[in-house]
N, C-alpha and C. Protein backbone atom coordinates (compact mmCIF):
# COMPACT_ATOMS: atom_id res chain seq x y z
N UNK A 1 -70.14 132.27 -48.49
CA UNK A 1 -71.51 132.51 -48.91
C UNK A 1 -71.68 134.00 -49.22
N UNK A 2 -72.69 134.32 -50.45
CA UNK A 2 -73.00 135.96 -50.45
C UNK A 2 -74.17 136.56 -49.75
N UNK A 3 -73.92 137.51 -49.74
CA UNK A 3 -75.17 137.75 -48.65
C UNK A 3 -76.63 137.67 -49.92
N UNK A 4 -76.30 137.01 -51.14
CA UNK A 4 -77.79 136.78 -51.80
C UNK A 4 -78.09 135.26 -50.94
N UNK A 5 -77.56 134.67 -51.24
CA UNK A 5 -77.63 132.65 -50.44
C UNK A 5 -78.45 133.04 -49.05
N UNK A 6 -77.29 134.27 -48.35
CA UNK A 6 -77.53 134.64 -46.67
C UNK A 6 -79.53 134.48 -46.89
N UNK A 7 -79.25 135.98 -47.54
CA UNK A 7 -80.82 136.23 -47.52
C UNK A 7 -82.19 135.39 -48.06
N UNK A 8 -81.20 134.44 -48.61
CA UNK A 8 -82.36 133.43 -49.40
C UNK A 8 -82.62 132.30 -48.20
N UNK A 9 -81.30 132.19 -47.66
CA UNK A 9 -81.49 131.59 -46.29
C UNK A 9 -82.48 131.51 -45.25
N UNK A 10 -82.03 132.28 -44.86
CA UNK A 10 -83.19 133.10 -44.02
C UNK A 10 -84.69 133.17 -44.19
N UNK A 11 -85.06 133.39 -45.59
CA UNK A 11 -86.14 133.84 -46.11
C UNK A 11 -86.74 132.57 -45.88
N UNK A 12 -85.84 131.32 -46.55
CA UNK A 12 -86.26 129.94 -46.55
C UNK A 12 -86.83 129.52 -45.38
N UNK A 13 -86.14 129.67 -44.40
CA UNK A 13 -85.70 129.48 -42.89
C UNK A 13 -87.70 129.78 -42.00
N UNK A 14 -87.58 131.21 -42.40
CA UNK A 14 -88.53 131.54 -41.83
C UNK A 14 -90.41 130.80 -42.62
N UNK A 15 -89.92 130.90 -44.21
CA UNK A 15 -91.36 130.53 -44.58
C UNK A 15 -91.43 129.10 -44.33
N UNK A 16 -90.32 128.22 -44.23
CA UNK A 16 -90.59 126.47 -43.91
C UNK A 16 -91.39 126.58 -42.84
N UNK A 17 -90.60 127.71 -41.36
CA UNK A 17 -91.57 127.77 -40.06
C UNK A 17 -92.86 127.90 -39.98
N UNK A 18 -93.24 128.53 -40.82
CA UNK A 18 -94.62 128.94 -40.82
C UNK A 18 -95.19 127.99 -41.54
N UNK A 19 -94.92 127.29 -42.68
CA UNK A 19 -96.02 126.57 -43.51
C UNK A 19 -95.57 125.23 -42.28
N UNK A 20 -94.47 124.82 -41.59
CA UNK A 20 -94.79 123.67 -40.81
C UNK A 20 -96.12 124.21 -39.38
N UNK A 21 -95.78 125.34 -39.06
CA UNK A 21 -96.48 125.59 -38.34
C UNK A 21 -97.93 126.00 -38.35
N UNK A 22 -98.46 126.29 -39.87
CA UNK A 22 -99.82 126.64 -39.72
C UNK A 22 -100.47 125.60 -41.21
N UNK A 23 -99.67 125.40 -41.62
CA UNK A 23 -99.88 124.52 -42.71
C UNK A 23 -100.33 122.92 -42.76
N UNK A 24 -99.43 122.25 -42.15
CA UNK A 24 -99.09 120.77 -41.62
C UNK A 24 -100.16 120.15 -40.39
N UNK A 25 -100.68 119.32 -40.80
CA UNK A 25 -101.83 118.45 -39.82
C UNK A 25 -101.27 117.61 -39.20
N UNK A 26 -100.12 117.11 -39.23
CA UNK A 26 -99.68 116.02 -39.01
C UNK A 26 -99.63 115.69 -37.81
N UNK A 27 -100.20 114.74 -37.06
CA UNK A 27 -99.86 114.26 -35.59
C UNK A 27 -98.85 113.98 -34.88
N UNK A 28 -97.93 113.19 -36.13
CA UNK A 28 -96.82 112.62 -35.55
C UNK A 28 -95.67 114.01 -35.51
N UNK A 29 -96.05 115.10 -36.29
CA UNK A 29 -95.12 115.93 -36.06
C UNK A 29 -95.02 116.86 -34.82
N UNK A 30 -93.98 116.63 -33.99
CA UNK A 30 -94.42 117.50 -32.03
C UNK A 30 -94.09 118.88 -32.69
N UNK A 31 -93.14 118.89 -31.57
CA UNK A 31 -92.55 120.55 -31.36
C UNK A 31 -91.13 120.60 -32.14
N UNK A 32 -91.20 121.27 -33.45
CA UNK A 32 -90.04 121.09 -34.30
C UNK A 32 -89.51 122.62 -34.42
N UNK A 33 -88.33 123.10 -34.53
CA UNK A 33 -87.66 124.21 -34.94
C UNK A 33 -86.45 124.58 -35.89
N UNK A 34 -86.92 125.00 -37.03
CA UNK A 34 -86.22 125.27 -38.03
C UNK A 34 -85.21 126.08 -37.58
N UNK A 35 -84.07 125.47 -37.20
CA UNK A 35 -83.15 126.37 -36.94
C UNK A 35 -81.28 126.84 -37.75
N UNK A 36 -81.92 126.38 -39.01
CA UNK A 36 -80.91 127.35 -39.81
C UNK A 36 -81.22 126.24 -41.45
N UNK A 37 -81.31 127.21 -42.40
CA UNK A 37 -81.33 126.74 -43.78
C UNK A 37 -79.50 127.21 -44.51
N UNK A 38 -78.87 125.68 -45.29
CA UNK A 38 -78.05 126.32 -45.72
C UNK A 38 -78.31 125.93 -47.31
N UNK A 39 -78.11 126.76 -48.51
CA UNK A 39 -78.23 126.63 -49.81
C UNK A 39 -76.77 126.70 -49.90
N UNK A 40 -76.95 125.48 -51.27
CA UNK A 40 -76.02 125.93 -52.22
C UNK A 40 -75.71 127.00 -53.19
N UNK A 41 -74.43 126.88 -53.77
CA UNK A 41 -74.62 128.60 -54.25
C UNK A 41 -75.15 128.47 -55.55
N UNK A 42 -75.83 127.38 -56.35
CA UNK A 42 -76.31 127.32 -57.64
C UNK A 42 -77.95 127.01 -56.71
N UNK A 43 -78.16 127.13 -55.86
CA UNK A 43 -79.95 127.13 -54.90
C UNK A 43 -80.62 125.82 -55.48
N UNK A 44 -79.64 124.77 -56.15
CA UNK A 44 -80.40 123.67 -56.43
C UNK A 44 -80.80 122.32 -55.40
N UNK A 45 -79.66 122.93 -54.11
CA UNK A 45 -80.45 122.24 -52.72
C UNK A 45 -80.57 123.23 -51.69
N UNK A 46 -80.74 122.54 -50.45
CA UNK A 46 -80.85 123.45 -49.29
C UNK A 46 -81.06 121.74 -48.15
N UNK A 47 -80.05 122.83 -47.39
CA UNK A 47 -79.82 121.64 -46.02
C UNK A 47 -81.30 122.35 -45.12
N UNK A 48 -81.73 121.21 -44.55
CA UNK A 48 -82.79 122.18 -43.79
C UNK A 48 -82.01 121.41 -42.28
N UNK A 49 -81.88 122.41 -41.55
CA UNK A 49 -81.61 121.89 -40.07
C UNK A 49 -82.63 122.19 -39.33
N UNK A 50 -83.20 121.23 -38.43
CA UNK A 50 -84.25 121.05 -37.60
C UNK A 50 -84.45 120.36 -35.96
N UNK A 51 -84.51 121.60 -35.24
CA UNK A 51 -84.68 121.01 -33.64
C UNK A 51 -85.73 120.03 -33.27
N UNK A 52 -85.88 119.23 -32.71
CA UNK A 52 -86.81 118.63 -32.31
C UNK A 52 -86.70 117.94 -30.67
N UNK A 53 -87.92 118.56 -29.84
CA UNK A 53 -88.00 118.19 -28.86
C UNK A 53 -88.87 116.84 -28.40
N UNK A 54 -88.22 116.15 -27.44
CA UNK A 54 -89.00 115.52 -27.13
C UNK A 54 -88.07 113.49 -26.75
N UNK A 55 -88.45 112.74 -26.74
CA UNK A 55 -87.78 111.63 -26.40
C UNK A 55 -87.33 111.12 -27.71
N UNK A 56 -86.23 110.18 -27.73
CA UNK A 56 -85.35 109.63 -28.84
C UNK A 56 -86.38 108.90 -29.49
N UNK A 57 -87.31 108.48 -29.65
CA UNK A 57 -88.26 108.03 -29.96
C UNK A 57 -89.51 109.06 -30.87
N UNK A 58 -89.67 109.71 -30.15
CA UNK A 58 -90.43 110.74 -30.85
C UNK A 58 -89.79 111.61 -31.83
N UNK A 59 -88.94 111.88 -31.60
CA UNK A 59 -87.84 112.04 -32.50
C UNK A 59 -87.49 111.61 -33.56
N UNK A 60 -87.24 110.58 -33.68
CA UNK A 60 -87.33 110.00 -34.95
C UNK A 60 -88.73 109.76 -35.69
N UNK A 61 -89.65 110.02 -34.85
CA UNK A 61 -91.01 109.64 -35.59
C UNK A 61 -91.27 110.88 -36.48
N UNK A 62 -91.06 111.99 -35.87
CA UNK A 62 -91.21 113.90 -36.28
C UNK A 62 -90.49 113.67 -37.45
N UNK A 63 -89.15 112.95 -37.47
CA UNK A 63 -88.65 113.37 -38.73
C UNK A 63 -88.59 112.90 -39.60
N UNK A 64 -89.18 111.44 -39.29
CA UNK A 64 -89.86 110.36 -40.30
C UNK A 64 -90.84 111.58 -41.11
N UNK A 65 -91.93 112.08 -40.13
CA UNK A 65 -93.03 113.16 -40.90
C UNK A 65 -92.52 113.86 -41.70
N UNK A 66 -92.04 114.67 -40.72
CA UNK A 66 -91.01 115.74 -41.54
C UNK A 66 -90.27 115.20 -43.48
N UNK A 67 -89.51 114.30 -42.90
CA UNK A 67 -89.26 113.85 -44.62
C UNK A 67 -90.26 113.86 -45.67
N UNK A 68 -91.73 112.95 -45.44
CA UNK A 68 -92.55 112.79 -46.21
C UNK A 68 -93.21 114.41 -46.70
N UNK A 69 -93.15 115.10 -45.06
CA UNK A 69 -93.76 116.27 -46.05
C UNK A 69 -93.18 117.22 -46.62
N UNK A 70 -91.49 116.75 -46.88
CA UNK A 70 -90.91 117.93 -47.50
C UNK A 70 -91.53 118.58 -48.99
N UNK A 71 -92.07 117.20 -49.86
CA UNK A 71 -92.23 117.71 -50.85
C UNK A 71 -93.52 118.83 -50.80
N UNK A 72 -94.78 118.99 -50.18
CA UNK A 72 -95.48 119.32 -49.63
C UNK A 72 -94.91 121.27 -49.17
N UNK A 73 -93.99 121.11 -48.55
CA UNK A 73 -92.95 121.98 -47.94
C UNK A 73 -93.18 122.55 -49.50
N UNK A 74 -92.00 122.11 -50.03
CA UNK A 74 -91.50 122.74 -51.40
C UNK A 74 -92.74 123.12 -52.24
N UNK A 75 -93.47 122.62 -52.59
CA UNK A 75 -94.64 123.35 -53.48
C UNK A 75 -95.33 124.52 -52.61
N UNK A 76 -95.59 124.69 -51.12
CA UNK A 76 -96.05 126.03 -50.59
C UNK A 76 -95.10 126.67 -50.27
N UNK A 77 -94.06 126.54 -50.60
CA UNK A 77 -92.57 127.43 -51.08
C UNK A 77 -92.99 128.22 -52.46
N UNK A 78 -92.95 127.26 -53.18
CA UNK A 78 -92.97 127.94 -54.77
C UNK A 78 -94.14 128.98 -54.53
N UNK A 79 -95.56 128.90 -53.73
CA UNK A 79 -96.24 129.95 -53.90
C UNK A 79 -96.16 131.61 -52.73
N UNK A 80 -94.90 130.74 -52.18
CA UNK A 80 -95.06 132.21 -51.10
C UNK A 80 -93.34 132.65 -51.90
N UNK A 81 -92.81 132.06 -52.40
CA UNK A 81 -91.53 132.85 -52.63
C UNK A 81 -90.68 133.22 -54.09
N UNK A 82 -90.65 134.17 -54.51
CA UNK A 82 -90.17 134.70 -55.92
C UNK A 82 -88.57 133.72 -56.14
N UNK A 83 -88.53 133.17 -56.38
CA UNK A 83 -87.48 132.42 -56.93
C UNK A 83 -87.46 131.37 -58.54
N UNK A 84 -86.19 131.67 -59.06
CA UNK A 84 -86.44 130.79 -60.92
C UNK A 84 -86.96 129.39 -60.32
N UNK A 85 -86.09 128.84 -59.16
CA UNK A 85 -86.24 127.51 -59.10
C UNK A 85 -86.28 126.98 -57.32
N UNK A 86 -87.45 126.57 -56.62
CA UNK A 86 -87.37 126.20 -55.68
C UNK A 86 -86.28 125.06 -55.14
N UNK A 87 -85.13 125.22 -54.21
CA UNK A 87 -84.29 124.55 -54.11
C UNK A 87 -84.89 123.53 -53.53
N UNK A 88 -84.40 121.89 -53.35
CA UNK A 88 -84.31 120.77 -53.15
C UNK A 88 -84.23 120.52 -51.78
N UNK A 89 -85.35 120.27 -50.97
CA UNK A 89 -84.99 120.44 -49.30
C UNK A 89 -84.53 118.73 -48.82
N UNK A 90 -83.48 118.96 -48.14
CA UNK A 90 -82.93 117.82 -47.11
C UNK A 90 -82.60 118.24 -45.96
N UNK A 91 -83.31 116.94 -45.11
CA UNK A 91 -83.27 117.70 -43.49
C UNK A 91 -82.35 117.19 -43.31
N UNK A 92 -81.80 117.69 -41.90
CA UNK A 92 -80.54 117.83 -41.13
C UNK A 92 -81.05 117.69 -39.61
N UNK A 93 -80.88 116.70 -38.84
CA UNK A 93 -81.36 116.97 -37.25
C UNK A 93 -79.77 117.68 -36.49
N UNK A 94 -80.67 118.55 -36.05
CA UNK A 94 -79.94 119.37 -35.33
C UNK A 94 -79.88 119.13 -33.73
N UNK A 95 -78.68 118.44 -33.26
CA UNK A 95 -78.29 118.27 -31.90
C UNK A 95 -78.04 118.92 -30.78
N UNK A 96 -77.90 120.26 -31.34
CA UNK A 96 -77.26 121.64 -30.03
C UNK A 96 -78.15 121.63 -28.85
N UNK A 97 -79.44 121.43 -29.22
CA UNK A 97 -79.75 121.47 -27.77
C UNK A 97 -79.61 120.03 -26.74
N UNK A 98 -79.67 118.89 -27.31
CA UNK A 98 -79.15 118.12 -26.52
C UNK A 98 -77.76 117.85 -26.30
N UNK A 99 -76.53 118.50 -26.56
CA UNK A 99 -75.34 118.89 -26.48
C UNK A 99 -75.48 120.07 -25.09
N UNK A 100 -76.75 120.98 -25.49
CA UNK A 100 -76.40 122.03 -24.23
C UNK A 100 -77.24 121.44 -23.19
N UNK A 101 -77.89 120.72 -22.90
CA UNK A 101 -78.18 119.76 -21.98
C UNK A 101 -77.42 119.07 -21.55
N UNK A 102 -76.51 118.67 -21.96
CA UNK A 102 -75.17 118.03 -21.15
C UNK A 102 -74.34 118.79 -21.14
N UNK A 103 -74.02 119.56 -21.16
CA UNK A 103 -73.11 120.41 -21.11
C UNK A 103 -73.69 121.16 -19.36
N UNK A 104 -74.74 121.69 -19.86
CA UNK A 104 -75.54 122.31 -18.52
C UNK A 104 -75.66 121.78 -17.32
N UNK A 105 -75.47 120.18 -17.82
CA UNK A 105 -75.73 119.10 -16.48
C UNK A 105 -74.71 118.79 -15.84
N UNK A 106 -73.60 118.53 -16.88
CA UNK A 106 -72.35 118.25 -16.06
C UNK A 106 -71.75 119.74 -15.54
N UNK A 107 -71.84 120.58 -15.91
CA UNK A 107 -71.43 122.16 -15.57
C UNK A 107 -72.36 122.04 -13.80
N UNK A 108 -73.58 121.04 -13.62
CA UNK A 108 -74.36 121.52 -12.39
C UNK A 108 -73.72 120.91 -11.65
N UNK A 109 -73.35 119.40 -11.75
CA UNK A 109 -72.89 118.45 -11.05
C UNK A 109 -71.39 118.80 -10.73
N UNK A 110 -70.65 119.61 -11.50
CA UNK A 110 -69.47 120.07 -11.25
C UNK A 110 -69.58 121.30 -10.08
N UNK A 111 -70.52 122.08 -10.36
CA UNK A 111 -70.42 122.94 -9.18
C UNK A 111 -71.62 122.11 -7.85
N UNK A 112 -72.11 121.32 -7.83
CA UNK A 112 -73.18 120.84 -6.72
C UNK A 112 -71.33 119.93 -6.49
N UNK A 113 -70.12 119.84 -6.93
CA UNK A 113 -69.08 118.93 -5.95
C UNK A 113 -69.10 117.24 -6.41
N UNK A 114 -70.05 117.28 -6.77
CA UNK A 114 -70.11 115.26 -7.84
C UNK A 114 -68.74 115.27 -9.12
N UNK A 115 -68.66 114.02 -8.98
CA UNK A 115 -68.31 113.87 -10.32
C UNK A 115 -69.12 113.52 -11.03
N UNK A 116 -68.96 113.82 -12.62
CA UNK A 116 -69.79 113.76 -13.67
C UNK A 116 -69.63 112.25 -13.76
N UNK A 117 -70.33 111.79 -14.48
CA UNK A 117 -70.64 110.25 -14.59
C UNK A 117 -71.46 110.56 -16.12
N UNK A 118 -70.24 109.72 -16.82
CA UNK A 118 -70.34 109.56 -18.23
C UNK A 118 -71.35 108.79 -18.86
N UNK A 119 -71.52 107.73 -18.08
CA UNK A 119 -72.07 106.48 -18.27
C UNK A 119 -73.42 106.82 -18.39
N UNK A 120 -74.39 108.07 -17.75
CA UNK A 120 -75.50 107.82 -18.09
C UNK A 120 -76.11 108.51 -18.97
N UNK A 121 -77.20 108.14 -19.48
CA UNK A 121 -77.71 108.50 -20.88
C UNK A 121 -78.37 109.47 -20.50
N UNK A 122 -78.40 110.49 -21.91
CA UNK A 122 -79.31 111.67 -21.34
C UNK A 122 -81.10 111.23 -21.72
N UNK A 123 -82.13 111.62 -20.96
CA UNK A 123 -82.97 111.44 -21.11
C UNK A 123 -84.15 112.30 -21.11
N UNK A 124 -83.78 113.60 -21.21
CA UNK A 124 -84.32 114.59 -21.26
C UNK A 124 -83.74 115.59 -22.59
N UNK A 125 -84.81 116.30 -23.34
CA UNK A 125 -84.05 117.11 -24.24
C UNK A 125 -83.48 118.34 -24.28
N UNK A 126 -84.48 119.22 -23.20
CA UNK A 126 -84.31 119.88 -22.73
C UNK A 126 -84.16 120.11 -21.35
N UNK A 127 -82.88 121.20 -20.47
CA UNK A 127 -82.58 121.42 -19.18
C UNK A 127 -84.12 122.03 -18.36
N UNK A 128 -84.02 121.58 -17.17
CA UNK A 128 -84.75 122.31 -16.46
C UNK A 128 -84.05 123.21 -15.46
N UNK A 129 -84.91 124.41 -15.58
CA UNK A 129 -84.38 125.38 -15.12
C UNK A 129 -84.15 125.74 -13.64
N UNK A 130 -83.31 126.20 -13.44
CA UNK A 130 -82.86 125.99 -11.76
C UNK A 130 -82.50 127.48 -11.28
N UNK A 131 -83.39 128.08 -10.63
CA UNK A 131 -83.20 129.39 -10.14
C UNK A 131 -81.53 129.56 -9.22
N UNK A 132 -80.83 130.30 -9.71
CA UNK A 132 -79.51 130.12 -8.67
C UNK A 132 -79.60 131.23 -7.84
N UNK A 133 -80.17 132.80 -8.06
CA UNK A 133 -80.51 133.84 -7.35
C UNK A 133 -81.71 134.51 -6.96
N UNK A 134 -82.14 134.36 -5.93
CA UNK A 134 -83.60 134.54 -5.24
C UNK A 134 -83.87 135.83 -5.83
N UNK A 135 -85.10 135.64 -6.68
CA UNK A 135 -85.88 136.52 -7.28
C UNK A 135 -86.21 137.61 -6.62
N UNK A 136 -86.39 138.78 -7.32
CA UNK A 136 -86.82 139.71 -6.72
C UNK A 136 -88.22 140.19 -6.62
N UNK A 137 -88.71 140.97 -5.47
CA UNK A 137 -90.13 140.88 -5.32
C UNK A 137 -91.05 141.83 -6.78
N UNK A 138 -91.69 141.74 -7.44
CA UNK A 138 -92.32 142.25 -8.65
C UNK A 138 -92.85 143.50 -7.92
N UNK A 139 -92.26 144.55 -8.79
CA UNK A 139 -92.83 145.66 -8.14
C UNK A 139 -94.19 145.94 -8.21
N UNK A 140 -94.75 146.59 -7.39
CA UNK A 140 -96.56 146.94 -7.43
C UNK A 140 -97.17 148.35 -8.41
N UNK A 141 -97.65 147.84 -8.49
CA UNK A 141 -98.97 148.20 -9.41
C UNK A 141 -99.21 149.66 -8.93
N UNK A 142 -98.73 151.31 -9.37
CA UNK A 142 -99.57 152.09 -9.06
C UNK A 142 -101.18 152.48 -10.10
N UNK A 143 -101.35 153.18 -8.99
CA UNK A 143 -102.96 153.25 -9.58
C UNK A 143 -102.40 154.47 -10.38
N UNK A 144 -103.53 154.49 -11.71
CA UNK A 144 -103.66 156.05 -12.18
C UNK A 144 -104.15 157.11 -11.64
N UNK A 145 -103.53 158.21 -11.65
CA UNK A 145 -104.00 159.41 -10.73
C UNK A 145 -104.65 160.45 -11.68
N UNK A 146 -104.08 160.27 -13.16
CA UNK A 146 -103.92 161.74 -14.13
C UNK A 146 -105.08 161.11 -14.99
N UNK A 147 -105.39 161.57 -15.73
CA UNK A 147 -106.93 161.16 -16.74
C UNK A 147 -105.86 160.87 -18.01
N UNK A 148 -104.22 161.15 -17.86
CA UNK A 148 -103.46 160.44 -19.06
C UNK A 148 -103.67 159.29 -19.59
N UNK A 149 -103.43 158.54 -20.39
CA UNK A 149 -104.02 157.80 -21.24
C UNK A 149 -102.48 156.84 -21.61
N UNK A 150 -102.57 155.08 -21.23
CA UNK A 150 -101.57 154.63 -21.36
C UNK A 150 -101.04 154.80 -22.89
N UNK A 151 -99.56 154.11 -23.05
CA UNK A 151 -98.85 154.29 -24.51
C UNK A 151 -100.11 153.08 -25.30
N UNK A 152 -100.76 151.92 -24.72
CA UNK A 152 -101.33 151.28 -25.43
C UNK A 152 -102.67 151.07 -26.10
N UNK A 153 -103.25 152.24 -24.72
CA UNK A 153 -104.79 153.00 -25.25
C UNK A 153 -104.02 154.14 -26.47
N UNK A 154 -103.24 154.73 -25.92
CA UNK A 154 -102.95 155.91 -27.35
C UNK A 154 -103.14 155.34 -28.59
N UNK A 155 -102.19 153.84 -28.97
CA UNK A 155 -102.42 153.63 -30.26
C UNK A 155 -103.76 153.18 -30.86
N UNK A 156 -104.50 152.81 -29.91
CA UNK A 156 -106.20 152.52 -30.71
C UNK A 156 -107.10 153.77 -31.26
N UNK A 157 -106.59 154.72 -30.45
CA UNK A 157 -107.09 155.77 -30.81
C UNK A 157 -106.76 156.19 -32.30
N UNK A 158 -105.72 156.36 -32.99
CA UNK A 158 -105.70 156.77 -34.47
C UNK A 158 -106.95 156.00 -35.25
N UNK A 159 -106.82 154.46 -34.82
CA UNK A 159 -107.86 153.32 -35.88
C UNK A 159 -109.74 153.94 -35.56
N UNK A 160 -109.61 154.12 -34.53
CA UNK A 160 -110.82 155.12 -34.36
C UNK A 160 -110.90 156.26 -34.98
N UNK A 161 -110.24 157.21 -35.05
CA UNK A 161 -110.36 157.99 -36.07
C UNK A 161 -110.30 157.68 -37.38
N UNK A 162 -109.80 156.74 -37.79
CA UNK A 162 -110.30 156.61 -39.22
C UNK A 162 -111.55 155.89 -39.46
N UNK A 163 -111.89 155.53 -38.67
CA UNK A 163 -113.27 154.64 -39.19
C UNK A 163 -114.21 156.06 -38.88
N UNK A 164 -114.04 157.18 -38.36
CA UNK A 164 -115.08 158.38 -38.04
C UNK A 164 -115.02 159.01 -39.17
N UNK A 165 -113.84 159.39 -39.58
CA UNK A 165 -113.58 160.36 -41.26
C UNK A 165 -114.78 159.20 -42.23
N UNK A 166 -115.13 160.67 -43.41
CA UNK A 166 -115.70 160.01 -43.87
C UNK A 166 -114.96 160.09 -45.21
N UNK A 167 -115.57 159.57 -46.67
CA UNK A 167 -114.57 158.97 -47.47
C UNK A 167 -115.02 160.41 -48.39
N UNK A 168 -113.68 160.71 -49.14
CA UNK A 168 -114.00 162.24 -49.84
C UNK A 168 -113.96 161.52 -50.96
């Protein structure tokens, strides 16, 4: 690939996220993540790969959505992105995270001393998280002593000064 495809990639990658995410009404669509666009090198398709959380069931319903609204997809493409020709989107479900869910599980059961047991189905998409080293206590809060001014009050201060200047 050249790094023009790379960057068209990417570009793709990020504006699908956003028009699924602020664009799209759809109910049936849950918690989806665009997690990698690949084009061809003539940009007349594009693989769209897509996470989706949630049960094998819901799952397939998201990407039932997902299909219908690709075309949808592609026309608020054409208006957010400078390109001769909006490429051709086909999704791709993307498995890695339920791969690192088993992976994570049998890695627990291997060190908790079990044997792994093949046989059962995974039923979760994502791991839950399992503290292995006792947290440390959050350090406390000093008070301000100096009339200094935090790094996050500093930056409001410039936008205040410009609304005081007046216009020459």
């Amino acid at each position: 690939m050249t790094q023009r495809t790379d960057r068209i990639d990417q570009l793709l990658r990020q504006e699908i996220g956003e028009i699924l995410a602020r664009d799209i009404q759809d109910p049936r669509i849950g918690f989806v993540t665009i997690t990698d666009v690949e084009t061809a090198p003539d940009l007349s398709t594009a693989r769209v790969w897509v996470s989706v959380i949630g049960q094998p069931e819901e799952r397939e319903q998201t990407l039932k959505a997902l299909q219908r609204a690709m075309p949808f997809v592609r026309h608020e493409l054409g208006g957010r992105v400078r390109l001769r020709r909006i490429p051709e989107l086909h999704l791709r479900s993307d498995d890695t995270a339920q791969r690192g869910t088993r992976v994570l599980r049998l890695l627990a059961e291997l060190e908790a001393g079990a044997t792994p047991d093949e046989a059962e189905p995974v039923t979760e998409s994502l791991p839950t998280p399992v503290p292995r080293i006792p947290e440390a206590p959050p350090p406390k809060a000093r008070a301000r002593r100096s009339g200094r001014q935090r790094p996050d009050e500093q930056r409001q201060r410039p936008d205040e000064r410009r609304r005081r200047r007046k216009p020459r």
